[in-house]
PDB file of N, CA and C in Angstrom:
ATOM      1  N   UNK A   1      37.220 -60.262 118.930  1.00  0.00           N
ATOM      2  CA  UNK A   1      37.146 -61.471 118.141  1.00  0.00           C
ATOM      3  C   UNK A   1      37.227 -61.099 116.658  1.00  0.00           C
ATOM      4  N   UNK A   2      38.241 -61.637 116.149  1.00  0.00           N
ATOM      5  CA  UNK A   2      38.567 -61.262 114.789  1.00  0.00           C
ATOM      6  C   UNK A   2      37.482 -62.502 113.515  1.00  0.00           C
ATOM      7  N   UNK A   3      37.105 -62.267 112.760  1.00  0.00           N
ATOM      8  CA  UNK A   3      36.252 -62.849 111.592  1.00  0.00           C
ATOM      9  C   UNK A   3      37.029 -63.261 110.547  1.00  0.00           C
ATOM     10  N   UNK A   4      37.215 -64.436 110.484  1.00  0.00           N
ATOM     11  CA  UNK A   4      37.894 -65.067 109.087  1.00  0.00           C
ATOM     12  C   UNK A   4      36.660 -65.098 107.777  1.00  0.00           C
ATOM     13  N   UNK A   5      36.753 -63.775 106.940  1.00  0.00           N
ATOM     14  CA  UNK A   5      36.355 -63.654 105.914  1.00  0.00           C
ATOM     15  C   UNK A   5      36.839 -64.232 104.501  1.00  0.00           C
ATOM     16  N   UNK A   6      38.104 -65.137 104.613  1.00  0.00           N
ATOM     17  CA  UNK A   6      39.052 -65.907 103.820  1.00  0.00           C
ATOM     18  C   UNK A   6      37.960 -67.260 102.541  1.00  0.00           C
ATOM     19  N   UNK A   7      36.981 -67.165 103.742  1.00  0.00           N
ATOM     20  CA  UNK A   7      36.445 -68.540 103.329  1.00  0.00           C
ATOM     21  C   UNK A   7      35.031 -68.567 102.506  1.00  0.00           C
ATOM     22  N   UNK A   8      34.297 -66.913 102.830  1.00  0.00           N
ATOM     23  CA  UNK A   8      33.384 -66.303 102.041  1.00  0.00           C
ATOM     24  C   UNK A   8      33.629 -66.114 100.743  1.00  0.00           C
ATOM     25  N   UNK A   9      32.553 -66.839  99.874  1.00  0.00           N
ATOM     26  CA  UNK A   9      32.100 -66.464  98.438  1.00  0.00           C
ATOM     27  C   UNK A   9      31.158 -65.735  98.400  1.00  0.00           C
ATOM     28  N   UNK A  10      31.259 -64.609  97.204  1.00  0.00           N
ATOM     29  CA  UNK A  10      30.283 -63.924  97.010  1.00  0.00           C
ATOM     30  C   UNK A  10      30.502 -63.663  95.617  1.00  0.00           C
ATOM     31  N   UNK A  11      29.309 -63.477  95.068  1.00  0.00           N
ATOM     32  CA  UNK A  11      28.663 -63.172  93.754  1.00  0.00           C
ATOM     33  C   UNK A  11      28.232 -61.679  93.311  1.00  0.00           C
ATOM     34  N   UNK A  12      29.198 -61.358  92.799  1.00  0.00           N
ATOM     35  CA  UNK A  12      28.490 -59.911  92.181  1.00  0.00           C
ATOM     36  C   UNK A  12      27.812 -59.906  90.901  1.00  0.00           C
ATOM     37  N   UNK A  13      26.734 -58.963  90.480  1.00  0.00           N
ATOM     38  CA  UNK A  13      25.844 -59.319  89.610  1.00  0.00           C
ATOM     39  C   UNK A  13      25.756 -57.890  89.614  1.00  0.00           C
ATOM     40  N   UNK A  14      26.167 -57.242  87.939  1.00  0.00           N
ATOM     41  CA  UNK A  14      26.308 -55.913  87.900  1.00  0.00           C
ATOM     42  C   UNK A  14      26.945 -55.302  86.261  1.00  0.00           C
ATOM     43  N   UNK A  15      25.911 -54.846  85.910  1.00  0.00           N
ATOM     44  CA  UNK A  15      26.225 -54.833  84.020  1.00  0.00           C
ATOM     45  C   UNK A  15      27.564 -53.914  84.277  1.00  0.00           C
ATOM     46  N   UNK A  16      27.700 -53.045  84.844  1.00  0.00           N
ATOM     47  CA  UNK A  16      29.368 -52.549  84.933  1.00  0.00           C
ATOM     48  C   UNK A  16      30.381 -52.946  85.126  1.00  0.00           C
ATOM     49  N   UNK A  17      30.963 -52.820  84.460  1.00  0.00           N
ATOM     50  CA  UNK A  17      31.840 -53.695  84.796  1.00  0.00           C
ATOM     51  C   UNK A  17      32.814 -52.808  86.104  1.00  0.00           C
ATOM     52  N   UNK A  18      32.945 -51.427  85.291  1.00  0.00           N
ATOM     53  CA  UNK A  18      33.220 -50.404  86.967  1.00  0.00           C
ATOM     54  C   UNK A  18      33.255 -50.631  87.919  1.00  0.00           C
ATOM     55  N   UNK A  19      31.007 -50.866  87.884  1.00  0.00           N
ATOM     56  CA  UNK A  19      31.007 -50.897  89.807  1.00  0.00           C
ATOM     57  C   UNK A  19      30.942 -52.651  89.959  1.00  0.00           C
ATOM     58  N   UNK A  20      31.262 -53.050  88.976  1.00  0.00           N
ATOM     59  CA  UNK A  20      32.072 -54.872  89.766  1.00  0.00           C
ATOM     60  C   UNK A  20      33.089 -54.793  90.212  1.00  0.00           C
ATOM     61  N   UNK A  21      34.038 -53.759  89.531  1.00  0.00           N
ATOM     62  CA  UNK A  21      35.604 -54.086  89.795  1.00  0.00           C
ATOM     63  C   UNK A  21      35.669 -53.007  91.090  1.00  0.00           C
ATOM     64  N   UNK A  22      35.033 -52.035  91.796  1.00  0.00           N
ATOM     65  CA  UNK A  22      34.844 -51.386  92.655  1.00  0.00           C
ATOM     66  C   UNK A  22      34.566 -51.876  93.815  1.00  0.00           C
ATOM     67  N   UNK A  23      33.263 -52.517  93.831  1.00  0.00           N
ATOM     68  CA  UNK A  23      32.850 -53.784  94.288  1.00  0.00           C
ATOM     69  C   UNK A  23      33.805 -55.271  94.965  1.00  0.00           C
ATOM     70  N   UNK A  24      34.676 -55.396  93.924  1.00  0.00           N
ATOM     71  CA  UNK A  24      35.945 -56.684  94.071  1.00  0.00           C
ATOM     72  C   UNK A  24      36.836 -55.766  94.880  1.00  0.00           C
ATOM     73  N   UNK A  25      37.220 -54.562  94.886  1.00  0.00           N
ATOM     74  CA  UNK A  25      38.311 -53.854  95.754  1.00  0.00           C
ATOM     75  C   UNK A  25      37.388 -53.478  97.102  1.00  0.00           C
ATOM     76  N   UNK A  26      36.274 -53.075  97.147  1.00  0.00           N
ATOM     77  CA  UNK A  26      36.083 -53.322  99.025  1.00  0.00           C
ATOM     78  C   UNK A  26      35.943 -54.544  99.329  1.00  0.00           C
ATOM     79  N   UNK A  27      35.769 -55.510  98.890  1.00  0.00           N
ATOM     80  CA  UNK A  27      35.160 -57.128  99.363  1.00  0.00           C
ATOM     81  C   UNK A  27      37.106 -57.043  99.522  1.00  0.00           C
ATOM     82  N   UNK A  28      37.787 -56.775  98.928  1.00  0.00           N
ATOM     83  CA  UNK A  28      39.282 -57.456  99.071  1.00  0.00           C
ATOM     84  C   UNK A  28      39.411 -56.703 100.107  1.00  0.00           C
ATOM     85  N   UNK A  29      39.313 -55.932 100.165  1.00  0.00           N
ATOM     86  CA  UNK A  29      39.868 -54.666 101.830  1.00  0.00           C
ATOM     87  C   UNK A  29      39.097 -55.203 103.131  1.00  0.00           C
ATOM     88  N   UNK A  30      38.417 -56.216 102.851  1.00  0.00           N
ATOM     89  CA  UNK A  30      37.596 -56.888 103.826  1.00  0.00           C
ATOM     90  C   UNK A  30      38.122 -57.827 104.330  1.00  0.00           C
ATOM     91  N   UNK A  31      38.897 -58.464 103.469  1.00  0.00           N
ATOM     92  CA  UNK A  31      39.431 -59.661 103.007  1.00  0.00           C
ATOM     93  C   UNK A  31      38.757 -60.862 102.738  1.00  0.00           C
ATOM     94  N   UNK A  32      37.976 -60.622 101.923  1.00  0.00           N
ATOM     95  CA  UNK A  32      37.049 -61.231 101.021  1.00  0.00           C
ATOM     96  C   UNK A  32      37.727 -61.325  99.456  1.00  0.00           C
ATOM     97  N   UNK A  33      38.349 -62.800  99.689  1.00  0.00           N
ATOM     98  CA  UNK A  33      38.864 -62.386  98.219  1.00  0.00           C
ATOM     99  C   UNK A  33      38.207 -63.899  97.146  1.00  0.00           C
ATOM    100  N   UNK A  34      37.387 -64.503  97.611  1.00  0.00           N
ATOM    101  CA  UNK A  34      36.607 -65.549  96.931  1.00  0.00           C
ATOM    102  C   UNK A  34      35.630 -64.795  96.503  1.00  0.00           C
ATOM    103  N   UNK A  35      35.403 -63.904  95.111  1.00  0.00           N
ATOM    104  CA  UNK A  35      34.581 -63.256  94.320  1.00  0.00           C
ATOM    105  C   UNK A  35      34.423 -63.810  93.280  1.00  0.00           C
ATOM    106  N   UNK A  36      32.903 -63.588  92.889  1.00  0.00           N
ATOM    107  CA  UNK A  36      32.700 -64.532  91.421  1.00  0.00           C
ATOM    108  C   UNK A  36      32.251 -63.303  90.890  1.00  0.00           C
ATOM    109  N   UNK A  37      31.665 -62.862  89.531  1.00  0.00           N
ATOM    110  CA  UNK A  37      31.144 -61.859  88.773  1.00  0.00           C
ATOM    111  C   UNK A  37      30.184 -62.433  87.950  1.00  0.00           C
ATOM    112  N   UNK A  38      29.228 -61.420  87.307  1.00  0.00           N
ATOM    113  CA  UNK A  38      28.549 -61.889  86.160  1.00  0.00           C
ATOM    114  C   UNK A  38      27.840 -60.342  85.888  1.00  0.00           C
ATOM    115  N   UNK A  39      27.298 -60.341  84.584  1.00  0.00           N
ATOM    116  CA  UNK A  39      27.239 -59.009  84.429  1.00  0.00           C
ATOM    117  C   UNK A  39      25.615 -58.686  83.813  1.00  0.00           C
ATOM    118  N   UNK A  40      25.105 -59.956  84.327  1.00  0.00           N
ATOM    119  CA  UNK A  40      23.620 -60.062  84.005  1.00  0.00           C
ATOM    120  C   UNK A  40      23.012 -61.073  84.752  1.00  0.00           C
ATOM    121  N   UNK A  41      21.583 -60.849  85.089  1.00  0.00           N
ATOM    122  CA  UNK A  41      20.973 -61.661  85.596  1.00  0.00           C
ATOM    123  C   UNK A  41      20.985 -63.068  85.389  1.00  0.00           C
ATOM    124  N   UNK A  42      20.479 -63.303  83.790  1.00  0.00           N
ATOM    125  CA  UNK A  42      20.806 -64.641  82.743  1.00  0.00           C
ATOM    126  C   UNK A  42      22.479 -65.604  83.777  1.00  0.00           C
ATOM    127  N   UNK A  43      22.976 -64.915  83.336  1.00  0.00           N
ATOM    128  CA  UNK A  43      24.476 -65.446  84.043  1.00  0.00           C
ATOM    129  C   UNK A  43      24.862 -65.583  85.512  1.00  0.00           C
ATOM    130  N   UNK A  44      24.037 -64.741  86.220  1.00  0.00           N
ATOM    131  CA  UNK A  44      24.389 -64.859  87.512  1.00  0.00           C
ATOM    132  C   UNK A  44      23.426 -66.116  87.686  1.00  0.00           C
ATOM    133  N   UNK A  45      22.645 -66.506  87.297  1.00  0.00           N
ATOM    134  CA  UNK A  45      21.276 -67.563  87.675  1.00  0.00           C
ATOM    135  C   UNK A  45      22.223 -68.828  86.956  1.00  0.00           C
ATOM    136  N   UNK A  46      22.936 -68.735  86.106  1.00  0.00           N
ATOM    137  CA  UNK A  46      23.446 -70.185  85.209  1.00  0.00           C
ATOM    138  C   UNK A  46      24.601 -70.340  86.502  1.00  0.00           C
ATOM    139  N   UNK A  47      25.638 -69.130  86.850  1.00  0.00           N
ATOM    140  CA  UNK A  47      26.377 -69.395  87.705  1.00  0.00           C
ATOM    141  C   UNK A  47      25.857 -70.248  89.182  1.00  0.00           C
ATOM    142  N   UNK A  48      24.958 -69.645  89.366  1.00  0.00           N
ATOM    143  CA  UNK A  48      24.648 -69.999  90.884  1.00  0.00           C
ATOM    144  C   UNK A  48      23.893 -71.410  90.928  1.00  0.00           C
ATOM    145  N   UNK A  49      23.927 -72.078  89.753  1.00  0.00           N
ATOM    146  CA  UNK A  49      23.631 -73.960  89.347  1.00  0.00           C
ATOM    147  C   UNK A  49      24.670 -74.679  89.832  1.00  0.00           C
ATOM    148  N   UNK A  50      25.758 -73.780  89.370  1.00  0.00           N
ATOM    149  CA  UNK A  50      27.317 -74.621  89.363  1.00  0.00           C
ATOM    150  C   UNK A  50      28.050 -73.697  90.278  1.00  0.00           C
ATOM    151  N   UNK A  51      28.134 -72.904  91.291  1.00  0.00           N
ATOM    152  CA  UNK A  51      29.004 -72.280  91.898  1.00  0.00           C
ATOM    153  C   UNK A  51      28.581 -72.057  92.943  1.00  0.00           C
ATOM    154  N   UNK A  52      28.035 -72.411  94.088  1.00  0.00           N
ATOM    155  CA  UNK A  52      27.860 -72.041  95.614  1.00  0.00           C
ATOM    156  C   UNK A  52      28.563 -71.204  95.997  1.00  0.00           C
ATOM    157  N   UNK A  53      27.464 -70.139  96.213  1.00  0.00           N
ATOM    158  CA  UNK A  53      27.790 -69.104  96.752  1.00  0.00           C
ATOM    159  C   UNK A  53      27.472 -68.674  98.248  1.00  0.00           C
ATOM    160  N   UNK A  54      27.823 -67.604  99.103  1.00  0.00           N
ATOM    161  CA  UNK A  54      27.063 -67.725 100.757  1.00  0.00           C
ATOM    162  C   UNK A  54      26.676 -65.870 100.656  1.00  0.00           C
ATOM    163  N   UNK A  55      26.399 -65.212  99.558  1.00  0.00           N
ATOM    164  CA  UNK A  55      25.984 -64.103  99.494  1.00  0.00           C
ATOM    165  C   UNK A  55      26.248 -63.279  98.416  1.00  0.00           C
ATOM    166  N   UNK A  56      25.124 -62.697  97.862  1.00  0.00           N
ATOM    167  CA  UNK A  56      25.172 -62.000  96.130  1.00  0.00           C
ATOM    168  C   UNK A  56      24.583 -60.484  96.349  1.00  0.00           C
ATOM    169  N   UNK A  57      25.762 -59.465  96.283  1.00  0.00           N
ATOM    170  CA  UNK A  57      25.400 -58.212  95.584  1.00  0.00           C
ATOM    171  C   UNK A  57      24.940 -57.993  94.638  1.00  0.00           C
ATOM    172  N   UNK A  58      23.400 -57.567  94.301  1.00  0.00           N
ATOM    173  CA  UNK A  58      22.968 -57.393  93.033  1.00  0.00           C
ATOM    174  C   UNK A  58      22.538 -55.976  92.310  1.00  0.00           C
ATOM    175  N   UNK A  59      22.785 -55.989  91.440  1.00  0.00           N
ATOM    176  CA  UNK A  59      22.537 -54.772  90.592  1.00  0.00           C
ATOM    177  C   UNK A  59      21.076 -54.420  90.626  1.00  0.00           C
ATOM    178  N   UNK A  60      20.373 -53.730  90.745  1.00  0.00           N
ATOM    179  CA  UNK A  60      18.698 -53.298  90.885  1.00  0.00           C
ATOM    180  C   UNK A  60      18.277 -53.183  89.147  1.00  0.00           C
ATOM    181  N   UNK A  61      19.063 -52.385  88.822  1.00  0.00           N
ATOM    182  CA  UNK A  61      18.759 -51.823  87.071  1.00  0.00           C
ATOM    183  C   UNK A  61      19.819 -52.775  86.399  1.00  0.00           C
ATOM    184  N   UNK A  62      19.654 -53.550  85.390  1.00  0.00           N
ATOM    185  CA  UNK A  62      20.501 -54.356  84.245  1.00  0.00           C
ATOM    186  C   UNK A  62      19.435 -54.492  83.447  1.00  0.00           C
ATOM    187  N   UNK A  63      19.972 -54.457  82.107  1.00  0.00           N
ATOM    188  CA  UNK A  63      19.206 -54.907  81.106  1.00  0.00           C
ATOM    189  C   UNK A  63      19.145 -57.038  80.937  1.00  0.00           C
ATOM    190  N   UNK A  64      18.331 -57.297  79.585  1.00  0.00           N
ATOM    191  CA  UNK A  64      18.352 -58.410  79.615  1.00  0.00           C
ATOM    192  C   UNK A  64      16.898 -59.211  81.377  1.00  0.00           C
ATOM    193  N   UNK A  65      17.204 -58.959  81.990  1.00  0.00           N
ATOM    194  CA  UNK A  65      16.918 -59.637  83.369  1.00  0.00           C
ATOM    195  C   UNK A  65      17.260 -58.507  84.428  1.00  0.00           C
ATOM    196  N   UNK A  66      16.087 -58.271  85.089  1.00  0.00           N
ATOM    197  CA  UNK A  66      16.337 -57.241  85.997  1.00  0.00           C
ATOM    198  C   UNK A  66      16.648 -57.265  87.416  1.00  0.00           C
ATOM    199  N   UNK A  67      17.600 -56.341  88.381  1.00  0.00           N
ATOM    200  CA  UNK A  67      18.002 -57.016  89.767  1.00  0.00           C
ATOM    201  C   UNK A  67      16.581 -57.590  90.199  1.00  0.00           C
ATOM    202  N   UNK A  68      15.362 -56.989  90.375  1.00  0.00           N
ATOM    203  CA  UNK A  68      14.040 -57.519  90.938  1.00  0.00           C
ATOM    204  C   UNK A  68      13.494 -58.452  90.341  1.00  0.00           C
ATOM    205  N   UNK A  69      13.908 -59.037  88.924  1.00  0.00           N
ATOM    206  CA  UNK A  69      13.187 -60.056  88.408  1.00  0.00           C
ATOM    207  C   UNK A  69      14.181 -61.498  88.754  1.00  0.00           C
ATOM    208  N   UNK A  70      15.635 -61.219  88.995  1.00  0.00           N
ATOM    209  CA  UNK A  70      16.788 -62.154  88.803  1.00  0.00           C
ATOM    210  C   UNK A  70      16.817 -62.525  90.239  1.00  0.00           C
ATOM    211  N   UNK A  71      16.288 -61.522  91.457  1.00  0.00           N
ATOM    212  CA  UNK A  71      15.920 -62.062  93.070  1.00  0.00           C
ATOM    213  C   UNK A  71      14.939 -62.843  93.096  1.00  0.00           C
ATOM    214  N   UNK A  72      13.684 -62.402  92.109  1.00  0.00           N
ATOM    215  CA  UNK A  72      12.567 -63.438  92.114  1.00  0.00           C
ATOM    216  C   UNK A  72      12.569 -64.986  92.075  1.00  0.00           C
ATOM    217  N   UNK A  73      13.882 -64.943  90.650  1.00  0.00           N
ATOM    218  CA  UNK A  73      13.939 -66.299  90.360  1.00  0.00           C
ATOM    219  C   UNK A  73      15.087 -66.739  91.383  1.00  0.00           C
ATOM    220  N   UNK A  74      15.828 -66.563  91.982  1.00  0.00           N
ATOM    221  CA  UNK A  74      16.684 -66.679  93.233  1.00  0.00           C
ATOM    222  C   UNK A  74      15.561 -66.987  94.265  1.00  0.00           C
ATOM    223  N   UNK A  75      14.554 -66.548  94.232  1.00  0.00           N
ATOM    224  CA  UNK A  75      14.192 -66.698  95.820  1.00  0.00           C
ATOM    225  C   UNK A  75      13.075 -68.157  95.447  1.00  0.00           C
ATOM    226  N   UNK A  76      12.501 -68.076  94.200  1.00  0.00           N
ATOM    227  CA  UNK A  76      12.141 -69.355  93.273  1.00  0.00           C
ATOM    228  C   UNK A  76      12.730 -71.039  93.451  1.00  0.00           C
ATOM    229  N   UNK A  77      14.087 -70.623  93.351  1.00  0.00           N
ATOM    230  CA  UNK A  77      14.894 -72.207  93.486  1.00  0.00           C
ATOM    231  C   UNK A  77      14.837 -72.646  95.117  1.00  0.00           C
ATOM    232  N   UNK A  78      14.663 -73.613  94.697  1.00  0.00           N
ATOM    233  CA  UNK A  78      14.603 -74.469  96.639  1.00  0.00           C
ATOM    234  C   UNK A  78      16.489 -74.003  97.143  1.00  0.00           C
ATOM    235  N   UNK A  79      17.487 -74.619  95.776  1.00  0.00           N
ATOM    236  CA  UNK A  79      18.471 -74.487  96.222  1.00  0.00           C
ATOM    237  C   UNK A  79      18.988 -73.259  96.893  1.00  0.00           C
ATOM    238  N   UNK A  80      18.477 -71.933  96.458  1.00  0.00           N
ATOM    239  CA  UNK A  80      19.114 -70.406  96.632  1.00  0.00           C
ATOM    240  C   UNK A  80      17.675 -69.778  97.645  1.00  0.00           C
ATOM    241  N   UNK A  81      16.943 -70.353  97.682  1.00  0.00           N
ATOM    242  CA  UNK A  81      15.707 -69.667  98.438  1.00  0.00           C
ATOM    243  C   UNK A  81      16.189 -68.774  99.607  1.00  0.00           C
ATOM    244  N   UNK A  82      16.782 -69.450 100.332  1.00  0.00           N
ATOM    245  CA  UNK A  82      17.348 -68.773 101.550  1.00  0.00           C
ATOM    246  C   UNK A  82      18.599 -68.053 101.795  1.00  0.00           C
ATOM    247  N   UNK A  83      19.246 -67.723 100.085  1.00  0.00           N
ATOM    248  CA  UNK A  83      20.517 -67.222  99.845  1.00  0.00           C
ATOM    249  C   UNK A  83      20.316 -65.585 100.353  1.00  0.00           C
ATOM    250  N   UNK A  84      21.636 -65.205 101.106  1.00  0.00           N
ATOM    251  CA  UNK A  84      21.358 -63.861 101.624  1.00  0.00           C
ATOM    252  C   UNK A  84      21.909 -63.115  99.842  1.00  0.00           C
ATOM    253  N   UNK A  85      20.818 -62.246  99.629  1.00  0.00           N
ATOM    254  CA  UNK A  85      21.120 -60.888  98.647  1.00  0.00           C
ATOM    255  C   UNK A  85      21.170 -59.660  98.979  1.00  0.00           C
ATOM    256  N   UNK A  86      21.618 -58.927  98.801  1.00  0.00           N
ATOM    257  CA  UNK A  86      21.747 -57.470  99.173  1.00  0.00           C
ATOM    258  C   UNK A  86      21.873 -57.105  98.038  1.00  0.00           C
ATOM    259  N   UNK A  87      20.691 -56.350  97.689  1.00  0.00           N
ATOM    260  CA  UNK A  87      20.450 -55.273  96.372  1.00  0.00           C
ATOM    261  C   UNK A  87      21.589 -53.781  96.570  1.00  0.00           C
ATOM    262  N   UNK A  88      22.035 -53.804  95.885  1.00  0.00           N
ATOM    263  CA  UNK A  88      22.935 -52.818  95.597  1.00  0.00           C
ATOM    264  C   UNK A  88      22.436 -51.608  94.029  1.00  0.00           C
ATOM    265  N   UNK A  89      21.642 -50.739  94.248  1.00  0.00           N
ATOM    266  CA  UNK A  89      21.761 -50.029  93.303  1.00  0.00           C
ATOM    267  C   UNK A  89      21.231 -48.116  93.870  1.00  0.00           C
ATOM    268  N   UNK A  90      21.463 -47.434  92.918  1.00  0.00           N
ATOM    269  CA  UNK A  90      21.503 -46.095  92.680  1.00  0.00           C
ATOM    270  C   UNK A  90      19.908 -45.595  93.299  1.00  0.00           C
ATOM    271  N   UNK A  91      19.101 -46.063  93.008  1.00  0.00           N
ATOM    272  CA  UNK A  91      17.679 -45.572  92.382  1.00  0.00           C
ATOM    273  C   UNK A  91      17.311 -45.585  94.430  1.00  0.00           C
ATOM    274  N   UNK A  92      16.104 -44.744  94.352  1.00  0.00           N
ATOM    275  CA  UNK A  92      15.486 -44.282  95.313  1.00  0.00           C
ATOM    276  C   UNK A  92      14.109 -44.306  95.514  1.00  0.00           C
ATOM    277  N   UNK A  93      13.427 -44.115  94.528  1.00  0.00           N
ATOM    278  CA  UNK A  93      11.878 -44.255  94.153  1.00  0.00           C
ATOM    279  C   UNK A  93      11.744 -45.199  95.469  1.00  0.00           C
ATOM    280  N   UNK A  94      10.593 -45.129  96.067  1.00  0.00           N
ATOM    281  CA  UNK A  94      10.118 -45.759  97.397  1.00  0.00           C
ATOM    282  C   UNK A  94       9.525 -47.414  96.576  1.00  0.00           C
ATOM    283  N   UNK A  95       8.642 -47.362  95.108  1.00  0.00           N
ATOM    284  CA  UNK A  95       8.296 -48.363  94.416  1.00  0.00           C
ATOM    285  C   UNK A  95       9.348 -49.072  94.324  1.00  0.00           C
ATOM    286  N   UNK A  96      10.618 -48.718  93.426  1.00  0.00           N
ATOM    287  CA  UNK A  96      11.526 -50.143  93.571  1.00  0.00           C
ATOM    288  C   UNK A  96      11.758 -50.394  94.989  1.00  0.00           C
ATOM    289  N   UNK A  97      12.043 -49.377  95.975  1.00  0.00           N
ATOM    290  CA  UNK A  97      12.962 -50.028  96.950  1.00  0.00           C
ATOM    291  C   UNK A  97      11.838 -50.892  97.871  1.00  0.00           C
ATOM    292  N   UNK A  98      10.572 -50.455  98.126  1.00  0.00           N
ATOM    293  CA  UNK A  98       9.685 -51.732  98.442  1.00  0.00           C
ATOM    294  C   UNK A  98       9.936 -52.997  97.408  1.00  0.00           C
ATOM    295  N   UNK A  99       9.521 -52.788  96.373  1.00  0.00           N
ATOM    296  CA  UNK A  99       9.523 -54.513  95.397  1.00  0.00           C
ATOM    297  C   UNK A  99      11.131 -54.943  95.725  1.00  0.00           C
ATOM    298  N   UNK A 100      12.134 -54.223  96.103  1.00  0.00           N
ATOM    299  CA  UNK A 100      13.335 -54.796  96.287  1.00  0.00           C
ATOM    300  C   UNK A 100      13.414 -55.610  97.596  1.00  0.00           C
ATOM    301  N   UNK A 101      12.665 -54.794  98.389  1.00  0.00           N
ATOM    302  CA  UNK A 101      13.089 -55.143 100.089  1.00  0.00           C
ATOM    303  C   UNK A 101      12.078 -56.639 100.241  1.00  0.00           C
ATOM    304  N   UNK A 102      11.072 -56.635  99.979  1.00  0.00           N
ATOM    305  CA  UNK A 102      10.008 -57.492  99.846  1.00  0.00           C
ATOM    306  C   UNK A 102      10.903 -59.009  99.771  1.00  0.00           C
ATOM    307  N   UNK A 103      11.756 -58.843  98.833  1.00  0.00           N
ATOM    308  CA  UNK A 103      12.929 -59.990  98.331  1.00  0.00           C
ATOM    309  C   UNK A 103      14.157 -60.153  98.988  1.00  0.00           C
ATOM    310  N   UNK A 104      14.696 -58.991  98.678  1.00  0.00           N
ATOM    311  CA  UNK A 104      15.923 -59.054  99.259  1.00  0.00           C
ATOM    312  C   UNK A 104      16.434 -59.111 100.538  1.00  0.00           C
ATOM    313  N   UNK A 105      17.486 -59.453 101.401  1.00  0.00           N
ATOM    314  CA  UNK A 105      18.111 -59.190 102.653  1.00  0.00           C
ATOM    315  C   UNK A 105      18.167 -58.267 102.976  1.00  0.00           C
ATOM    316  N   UNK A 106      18.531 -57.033 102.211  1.00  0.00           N
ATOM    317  CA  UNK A 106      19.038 -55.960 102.344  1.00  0.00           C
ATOM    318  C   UNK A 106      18.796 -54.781 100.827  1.00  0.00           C
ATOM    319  N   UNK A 107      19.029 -53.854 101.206  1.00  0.00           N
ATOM    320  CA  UNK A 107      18.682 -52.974 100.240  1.00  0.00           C
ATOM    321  C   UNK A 107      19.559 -51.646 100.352  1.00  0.00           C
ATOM    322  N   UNK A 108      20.838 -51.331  99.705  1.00  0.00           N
ATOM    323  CA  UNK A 108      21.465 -50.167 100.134  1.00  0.00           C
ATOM    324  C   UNK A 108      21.642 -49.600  98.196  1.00  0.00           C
ATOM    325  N   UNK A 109      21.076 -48.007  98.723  1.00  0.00           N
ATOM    326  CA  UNK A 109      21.640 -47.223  97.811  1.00  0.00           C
ATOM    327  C   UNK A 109      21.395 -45.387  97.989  1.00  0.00           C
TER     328      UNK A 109
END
């Protein structure tokens, strides 16, 4: 049974612009090609008022608003409460990746 991924939006949230555009080339090899971006917390939270999304890769470390503070307020809104996130970042420390998992769907790094 093949998966029509055509129809999935997703939100990347990621001060690099690098690992966004890295990010936009496996979601396309997926064939996931309804991608939104933002490159801070601030922006991914104004986006997700006006842009329905059905799943957000988020950055763990950004300045401005942090991946763990920008899930908080995500998991905050009635509208996004139940939005699947998958934290996407580098770091390992057992402290973030509990305060991450606590929130998030998922947690890979």
């Amino acid at each position: 049974m093949s998966i029509d991924r055509s129809t999935w939006r997703v939100l990347i949230v990621d001060d690099q612009d690098s690992m966004r555009q890295l990010l936009r080339i496996c979601l396309r090899g997926l064939g996931i090609l309804n991608v939104s971006d933002a490159e801070d917390g601030e922006k991914a939270l104004a986006l997700l008022t006006s842009r329905p999304v059905d799943i957000v890769l988020l950055d763990g470390e950004m300045p401005k608003l942090s991946g763990v503070e920008t899930l908080k307020r995500i998991r905050s809104t009635p509208a996004t409460a139940n939005l699947p996130v998958i934290m996407v970042t580098g770091r390992s420390d057992m402290d973030f990746v509990s305060r991450s998992r606590h929130c998030a769907s998922a947690v890979l790094w």
